[in-house]
Protein backbone atom coordinates (compact mmCIF):
# COMPACT_ATOMS: atom_id res chain seq x y z
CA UNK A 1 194.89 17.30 83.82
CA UNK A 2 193.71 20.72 82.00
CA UNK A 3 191.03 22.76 83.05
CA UNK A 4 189.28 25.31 81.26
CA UNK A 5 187.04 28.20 83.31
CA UNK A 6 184.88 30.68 81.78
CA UNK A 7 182.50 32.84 83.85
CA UNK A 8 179.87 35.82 83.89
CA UNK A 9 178.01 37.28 86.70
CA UNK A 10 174.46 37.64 84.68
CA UNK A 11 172.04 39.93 85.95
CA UNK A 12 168.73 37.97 86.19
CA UNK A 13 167.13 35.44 87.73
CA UNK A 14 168.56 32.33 88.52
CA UNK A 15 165.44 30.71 87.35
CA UNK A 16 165.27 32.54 84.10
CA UNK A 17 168.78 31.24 82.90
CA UNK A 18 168.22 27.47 84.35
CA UNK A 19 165.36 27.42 82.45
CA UNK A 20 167.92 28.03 79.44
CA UNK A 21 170.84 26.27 80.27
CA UNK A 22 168.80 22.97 81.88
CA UNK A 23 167.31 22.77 78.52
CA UNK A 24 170.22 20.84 77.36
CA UNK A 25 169.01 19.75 73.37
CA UNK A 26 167.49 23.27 72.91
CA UNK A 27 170.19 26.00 72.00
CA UNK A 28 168.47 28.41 70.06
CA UNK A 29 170.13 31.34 71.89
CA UNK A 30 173.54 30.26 70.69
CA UNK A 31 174.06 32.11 67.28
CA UNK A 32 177.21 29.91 65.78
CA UNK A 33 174.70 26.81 66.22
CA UNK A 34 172.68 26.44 62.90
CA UNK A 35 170.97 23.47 63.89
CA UNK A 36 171.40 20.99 67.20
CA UNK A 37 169.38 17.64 67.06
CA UNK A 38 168.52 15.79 69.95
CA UNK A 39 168.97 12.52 69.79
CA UNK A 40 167.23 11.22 72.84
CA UNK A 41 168.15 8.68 75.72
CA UNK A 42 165.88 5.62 76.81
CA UNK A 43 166.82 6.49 80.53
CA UNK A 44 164.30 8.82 82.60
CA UNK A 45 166.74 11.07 83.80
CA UNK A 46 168.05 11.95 80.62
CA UNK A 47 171.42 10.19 80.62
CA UNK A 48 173.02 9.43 77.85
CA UNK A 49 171.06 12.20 75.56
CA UNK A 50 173.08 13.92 72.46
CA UNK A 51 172.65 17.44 71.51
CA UNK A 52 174.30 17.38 67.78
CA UNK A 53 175.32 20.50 67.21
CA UNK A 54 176.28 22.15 63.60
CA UNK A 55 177.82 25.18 62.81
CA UNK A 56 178.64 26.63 59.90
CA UNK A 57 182.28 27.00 60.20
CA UNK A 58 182.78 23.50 61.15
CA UNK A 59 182.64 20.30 58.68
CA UNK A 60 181.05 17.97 60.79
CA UNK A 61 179.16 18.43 63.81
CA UNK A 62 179.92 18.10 67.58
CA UNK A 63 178.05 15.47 69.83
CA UNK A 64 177.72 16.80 73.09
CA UNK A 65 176.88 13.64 75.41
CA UNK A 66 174.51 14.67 78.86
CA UNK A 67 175.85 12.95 81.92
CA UNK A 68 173.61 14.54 84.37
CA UNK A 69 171.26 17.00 85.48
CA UNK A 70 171.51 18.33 89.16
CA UNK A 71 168.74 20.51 89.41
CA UNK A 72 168.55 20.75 92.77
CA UNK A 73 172.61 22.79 92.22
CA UNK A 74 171.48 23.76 88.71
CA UNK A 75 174.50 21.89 87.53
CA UNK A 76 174.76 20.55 84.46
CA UNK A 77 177.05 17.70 83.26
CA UNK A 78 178.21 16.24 79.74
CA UNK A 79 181.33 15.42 77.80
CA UNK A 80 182.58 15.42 74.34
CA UNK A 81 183.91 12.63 72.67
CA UNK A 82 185.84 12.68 69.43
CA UNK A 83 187.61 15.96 70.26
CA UNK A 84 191.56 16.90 70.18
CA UNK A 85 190.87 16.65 73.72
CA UNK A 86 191.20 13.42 75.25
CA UNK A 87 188.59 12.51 78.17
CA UNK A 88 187.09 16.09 77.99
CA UNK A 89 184.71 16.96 80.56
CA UNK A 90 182.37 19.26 81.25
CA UNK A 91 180.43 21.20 83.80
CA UNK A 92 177.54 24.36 83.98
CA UNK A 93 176.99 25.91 87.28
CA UNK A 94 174.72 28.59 88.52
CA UNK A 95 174.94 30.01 91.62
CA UNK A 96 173.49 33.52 92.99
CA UNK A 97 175.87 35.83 93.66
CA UNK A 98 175.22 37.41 97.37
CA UNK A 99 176.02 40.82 95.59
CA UNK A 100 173.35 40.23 92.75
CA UNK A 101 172.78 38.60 89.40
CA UNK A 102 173.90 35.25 89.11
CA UNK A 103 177.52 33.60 88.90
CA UNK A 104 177.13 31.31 85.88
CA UNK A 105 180.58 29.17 85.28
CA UNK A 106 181.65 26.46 82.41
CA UNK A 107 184.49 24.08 83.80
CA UNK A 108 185.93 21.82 81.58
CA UNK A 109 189.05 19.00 82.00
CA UNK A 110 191.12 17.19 79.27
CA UNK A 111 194.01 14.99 80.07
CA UNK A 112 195.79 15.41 76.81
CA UNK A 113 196.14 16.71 73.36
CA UNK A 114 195.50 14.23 70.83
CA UNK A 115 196.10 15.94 67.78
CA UNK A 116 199.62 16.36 66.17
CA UNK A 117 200.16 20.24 65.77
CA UNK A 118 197.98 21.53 69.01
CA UNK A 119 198.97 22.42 72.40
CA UNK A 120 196.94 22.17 75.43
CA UNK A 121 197.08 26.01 75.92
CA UNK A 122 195.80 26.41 72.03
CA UNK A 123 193.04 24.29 73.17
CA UNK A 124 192.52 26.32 76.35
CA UNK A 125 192.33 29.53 74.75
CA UNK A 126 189.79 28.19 71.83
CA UNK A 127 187.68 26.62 74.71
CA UNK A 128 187.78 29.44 76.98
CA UNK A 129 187.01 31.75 74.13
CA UNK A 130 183.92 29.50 73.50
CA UNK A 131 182.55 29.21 76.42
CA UNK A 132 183.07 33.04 76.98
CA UNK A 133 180.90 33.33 74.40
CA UNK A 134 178.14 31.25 74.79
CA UNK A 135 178.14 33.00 78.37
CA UNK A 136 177.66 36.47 76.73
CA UNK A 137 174.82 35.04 74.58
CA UNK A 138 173.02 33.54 77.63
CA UNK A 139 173.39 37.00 78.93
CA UNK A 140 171.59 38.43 76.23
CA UNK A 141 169.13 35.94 75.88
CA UNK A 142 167.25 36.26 79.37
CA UNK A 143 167.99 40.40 79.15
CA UNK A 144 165.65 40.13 75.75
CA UNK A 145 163.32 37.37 77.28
């Protein structure tokens, strides 16, 4: 198994960034995406929902498949099929920090590469990089909201 961790201590409330990160379909603070459909589930709690997400430097776009919603931990929980990444996995936390702001975390989990040509530490550092990123743009988001 391979994880990848990104995290940020954002300075604002928890509630503020939830209300960002819960709405899964909706990523209009995330600059590389130039469009995300939802393509919604028949199940009440949202299972089974697809954020399609395209960006410019990619050919095709990325399903991103919701799992579940934990409000009550704002957790978040999805996975990616059809990547390099075999069983990829993924999960959004937001916790307060005791010291302020707001510990917001992505942890993701692969089993294997399966691509010819990548590694699973190539695939680490693009995903960490990623996330990292999206992070900093959350950030920015609820500063500006």
């Amino acid at each position: 198994m391979h994880e990848i961790i990104a995290q940020k201590n954002i300075k604002a409330p928890l509630a503020m960034i939830w209300a960002l990160v819960e709405d899964f379909s909706n990523l209009d603070w995330y600059s590389p995406a130039t469009k995300v459909e939802k393509i919604a589930s028949n199940n009440p709690d949202r299972k089974g929902e697809i954020r399609r997400i395209h960006m410019a430097n990619m050919p095709e776009p990325v399903d991103e498949v919701l799992d579940r919603i934990d409000s009550d931990n704002h957790s978040i929980y999805y996975h990616i099929p059809g990547t390099p990444m075999a069983n990829y996995q993924v999960c959004v936390s937001l916790t307060d920090d005791p010291d302020g702001g707001v510990n917001a975390k992505w942890h993701a989990s692969f089993t294997e590469i399966t691509v010819e040509g990548l590694t699973p530490e190539m695939m680490i550092s693009i995903m960490e990089d990623t996330y990292s990123n999206m992070l900093e743009e959350i950030s920015q988001a609820v500063q500006a909201g």
